[in-house]
C-alpha atoms as a PDB file:
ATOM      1  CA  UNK A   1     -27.881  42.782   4.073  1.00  0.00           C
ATOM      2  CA  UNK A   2     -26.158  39.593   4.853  1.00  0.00           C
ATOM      3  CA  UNK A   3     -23.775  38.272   7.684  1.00  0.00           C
ATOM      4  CA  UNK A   4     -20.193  38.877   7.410  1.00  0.00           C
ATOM      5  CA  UNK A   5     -18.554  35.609   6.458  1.00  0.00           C
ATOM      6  CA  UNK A   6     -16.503  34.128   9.477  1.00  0.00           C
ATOM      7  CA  UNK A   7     -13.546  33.118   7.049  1.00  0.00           C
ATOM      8  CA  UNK A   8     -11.022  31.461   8.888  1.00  0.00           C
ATOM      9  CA  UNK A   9     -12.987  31.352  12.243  1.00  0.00           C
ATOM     10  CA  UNK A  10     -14.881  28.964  11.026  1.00  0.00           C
ATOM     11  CA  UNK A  11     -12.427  26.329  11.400  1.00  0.00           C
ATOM     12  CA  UNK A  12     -12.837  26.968  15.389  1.00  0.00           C
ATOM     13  CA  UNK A  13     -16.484  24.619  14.863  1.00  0.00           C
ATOM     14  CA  UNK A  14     -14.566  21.486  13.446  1.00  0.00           C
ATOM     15  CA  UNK A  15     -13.996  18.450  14.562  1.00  0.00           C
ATOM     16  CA  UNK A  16     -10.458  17.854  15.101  1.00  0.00           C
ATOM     17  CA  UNK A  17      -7.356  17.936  17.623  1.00  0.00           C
ATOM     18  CA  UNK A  18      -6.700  21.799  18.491  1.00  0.00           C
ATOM     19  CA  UNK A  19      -3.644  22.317  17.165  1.00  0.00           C
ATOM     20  CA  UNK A  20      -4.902  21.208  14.132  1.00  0.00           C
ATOM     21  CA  UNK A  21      -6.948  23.606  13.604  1.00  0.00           C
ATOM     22  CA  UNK A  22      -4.902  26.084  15.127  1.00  0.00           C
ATOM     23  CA  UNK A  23      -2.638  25.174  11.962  1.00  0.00           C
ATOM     24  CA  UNK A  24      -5.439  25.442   9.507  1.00  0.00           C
ATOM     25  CA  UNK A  25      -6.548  28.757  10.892  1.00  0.00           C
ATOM     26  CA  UNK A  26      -3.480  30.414  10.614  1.00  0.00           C
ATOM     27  CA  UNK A  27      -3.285  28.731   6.700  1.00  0.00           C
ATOM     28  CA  UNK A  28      -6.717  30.013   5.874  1.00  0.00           C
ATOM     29  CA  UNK A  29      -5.828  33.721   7.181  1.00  0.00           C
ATOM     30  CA  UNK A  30      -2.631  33.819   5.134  1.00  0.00           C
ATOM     31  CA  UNK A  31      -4.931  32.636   2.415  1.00  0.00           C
ATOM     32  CA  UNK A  32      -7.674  35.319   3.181  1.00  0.00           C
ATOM     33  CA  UNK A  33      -4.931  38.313   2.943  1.00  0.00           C
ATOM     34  CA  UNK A  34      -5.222  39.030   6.723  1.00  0.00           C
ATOM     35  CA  UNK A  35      -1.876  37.388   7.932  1.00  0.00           C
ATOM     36  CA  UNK A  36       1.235  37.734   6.077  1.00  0.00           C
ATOM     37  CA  UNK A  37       3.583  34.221   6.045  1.00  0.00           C
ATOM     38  CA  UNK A  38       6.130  35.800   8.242  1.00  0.00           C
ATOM     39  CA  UNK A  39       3.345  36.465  10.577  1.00  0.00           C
ATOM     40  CA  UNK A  40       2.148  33.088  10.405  1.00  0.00           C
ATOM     41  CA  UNK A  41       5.223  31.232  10.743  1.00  0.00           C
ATOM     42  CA  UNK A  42       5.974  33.107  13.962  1.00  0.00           C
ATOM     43  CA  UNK A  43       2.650  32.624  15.415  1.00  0.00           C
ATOM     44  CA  UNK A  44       3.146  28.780  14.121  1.00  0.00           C
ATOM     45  CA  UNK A  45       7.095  28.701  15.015  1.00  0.00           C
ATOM     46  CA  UNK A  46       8.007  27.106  11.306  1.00  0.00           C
ATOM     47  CA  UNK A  47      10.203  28.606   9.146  1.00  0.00           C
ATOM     48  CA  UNK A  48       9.069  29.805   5.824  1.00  0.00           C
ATOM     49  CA  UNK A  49       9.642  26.574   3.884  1.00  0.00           C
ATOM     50  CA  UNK A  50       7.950  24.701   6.566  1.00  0.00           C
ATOM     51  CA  UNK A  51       5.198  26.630   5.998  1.00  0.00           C
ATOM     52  CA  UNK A  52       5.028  26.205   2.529  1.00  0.00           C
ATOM     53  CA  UNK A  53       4.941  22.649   3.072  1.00  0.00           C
ATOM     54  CA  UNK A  54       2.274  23.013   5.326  1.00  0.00           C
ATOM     55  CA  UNK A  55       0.120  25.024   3.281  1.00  0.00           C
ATOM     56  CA  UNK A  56       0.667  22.740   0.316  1.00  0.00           C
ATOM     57  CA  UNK A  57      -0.666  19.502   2.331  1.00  0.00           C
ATOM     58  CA  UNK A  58      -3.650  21.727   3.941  1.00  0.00           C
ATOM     59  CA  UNK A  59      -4.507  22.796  -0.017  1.00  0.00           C
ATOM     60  CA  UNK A  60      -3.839  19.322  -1.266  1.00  0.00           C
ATOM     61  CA  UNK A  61      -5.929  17.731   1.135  1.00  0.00           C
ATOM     62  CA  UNK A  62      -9.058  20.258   0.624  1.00  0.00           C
ATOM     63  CA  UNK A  63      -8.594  19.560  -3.391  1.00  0.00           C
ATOM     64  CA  UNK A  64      -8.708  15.734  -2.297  1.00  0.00           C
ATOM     65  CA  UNK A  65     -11.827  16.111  -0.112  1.00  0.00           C
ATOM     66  CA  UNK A  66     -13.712  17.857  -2.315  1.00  0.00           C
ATOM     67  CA  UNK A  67     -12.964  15.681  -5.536  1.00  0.00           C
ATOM     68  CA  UNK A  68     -16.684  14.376  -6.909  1.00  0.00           C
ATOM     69  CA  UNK A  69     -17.461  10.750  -6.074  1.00  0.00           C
ATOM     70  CA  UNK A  70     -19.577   8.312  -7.212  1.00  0.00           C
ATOM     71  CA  UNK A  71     -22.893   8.764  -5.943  1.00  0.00           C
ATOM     72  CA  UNK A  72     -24.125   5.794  -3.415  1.00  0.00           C
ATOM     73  CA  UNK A  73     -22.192   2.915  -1.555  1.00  0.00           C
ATOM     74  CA  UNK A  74     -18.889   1.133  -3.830  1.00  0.00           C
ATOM     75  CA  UNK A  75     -20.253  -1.861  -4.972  1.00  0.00           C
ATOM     76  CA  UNK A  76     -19.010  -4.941  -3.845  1.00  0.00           C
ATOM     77  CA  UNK A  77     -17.757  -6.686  -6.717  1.00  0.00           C
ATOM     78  CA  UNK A  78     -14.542  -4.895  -8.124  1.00  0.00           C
ATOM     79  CA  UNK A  79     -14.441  -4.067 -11.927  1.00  0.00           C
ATOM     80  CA  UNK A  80     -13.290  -6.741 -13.798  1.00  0.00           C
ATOM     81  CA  UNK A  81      -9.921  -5.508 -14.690  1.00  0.00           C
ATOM     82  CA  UNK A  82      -8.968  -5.623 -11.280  1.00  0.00           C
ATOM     83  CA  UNK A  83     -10.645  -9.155 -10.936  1.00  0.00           C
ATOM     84  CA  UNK A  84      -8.421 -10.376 -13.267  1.00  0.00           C
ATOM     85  CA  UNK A  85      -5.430  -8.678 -12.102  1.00  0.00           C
ATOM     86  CA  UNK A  86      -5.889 -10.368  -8.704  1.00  0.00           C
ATOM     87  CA  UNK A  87      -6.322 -13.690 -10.865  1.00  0.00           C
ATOM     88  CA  UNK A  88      -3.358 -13.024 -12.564  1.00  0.00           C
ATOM     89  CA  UNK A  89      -1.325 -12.125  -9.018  1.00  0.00           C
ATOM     90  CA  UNK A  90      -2.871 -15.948  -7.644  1.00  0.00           C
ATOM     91  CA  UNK A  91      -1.446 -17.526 -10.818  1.00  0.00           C
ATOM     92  CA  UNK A  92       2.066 -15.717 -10.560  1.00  0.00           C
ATOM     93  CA  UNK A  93       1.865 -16.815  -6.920  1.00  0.00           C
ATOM     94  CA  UNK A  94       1.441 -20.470  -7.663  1.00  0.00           C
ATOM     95  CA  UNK A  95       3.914 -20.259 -10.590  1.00  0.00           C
ATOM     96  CA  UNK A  96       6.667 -18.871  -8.638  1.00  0.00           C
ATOM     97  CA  UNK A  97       5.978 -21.683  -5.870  1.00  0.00           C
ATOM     98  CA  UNK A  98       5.609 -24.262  -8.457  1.00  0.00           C
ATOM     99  CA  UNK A  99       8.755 -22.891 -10.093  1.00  0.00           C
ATOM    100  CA  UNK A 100      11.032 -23.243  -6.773  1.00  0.00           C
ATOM    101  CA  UNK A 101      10.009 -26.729  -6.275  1.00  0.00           C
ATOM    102  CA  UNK A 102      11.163 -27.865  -9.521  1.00  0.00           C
ATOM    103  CA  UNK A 103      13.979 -25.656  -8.732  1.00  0.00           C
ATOM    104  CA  UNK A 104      14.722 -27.843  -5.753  1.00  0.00           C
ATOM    105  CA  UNK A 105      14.004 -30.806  -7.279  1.00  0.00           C
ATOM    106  CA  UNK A 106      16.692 -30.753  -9.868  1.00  0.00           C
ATOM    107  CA  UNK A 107      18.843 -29.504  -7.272  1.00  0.00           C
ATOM    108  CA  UNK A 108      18.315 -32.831  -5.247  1.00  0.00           C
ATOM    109  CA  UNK A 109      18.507 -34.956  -8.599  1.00  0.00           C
ATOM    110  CA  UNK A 110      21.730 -33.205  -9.324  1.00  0.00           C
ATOM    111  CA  UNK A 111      23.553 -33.910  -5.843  1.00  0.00           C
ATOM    112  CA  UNK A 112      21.804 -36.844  -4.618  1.00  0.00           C
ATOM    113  CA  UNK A 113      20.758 -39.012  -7.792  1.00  0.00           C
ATOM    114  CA  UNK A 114      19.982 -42.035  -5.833  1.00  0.00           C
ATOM    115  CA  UNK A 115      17.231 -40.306  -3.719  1.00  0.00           C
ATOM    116  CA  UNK A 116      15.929 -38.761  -6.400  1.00  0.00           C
ATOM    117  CA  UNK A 117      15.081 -42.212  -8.498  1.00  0.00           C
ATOM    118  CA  UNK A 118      13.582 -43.286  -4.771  1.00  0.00           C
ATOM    119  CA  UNK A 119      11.596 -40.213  -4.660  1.00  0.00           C
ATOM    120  CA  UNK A 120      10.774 -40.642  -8.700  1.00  0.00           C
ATOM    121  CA  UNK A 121       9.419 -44.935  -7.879  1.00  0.00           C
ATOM    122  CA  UNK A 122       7.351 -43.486  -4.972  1.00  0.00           C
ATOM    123  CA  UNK A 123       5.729 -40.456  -6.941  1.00  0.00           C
ATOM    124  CA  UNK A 124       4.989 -43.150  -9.619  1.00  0.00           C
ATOM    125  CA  UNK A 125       2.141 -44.410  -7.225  1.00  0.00           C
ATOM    126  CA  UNK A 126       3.663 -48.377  -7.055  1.00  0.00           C
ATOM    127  CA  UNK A 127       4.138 -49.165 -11.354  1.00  0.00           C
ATOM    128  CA  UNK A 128       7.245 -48.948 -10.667  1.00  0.00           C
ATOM    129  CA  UNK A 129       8.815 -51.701  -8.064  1.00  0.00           C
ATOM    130  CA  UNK A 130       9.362 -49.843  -4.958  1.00  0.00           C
ATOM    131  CA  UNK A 131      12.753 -50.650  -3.058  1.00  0.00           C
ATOM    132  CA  UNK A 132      14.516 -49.002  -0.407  1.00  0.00           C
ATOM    133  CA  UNK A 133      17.129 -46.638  -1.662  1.00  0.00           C
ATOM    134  CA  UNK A 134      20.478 -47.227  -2.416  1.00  0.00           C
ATOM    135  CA  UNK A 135      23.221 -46.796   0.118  1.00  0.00           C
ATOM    136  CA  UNK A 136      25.381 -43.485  -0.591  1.00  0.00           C
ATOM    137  CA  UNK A 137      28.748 -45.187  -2.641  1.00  0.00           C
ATOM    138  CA  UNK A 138      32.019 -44.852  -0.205  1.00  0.00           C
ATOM    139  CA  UNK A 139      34.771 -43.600  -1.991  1.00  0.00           C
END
């Protein structure tokens, strides 16, 4: 004959803060049938819905843990999708900066023409003939 199984007990040889486990203990027995929830929420001082809650993040968690993974170490390279959509997020990046310049740009053509041709000569690298720019008109 076998050994009994320690059920929630074993949660006592985990690592892990101790009220932690004092939490999942009290979950697992309510799970096992030897705690009822009003039981546990007293021992736990929660109210009913709070321990709902609980439970549901305890069960959630365990369902996470124990998904199947890929066996081995992640390689290093990403898939290629996600390659390109960190490609694409660089390009957007430089777009949007490129975009606000331009942005700018007309802005400062717009309300100051005169430094704008000045700016326009210089960028022009010198085929243009490069004077100093025009005074502001007085009104």
């Amino acid at each position: 004959m076998g050994r009994h199984p320690a059920g929630p007990n074993l949660v006592e040889g985990l690592d892990g803060p101790q009220e932690a486990k004092r939490r999942l203990k009290v979950i697992l027995e309510t799970v096992a049938g030897t705690h009822t929830i009003s039981e546990a929420c007293a021992e736990l001082s929660i109210s009913e819905a709070a321990f709902h809650e609980l439970r549901k993040q305890a069960l959630s968690a365990a369902v996470e843990g124990l998904a199947p993974r890929p066996v081995g170490r992640p390689r290093k390279d990403s898939d290629p999708e996600q390659r390109r959509i960190h490609e694409l997020e660089e390009q957007v990046f430089v777009l949007k900066k490129d975009l606000q310049a331009e942005r700018i740009r007309k802005e400062i053509a717009i309300a100051m023409p005169h430094l704008h041709e000045h700016l326009k000569e210089k960028q022009c690298g010198g085929a243009v003939k490069k004077t100093a720019p025009p005074q502001p008109q007085r009104q």
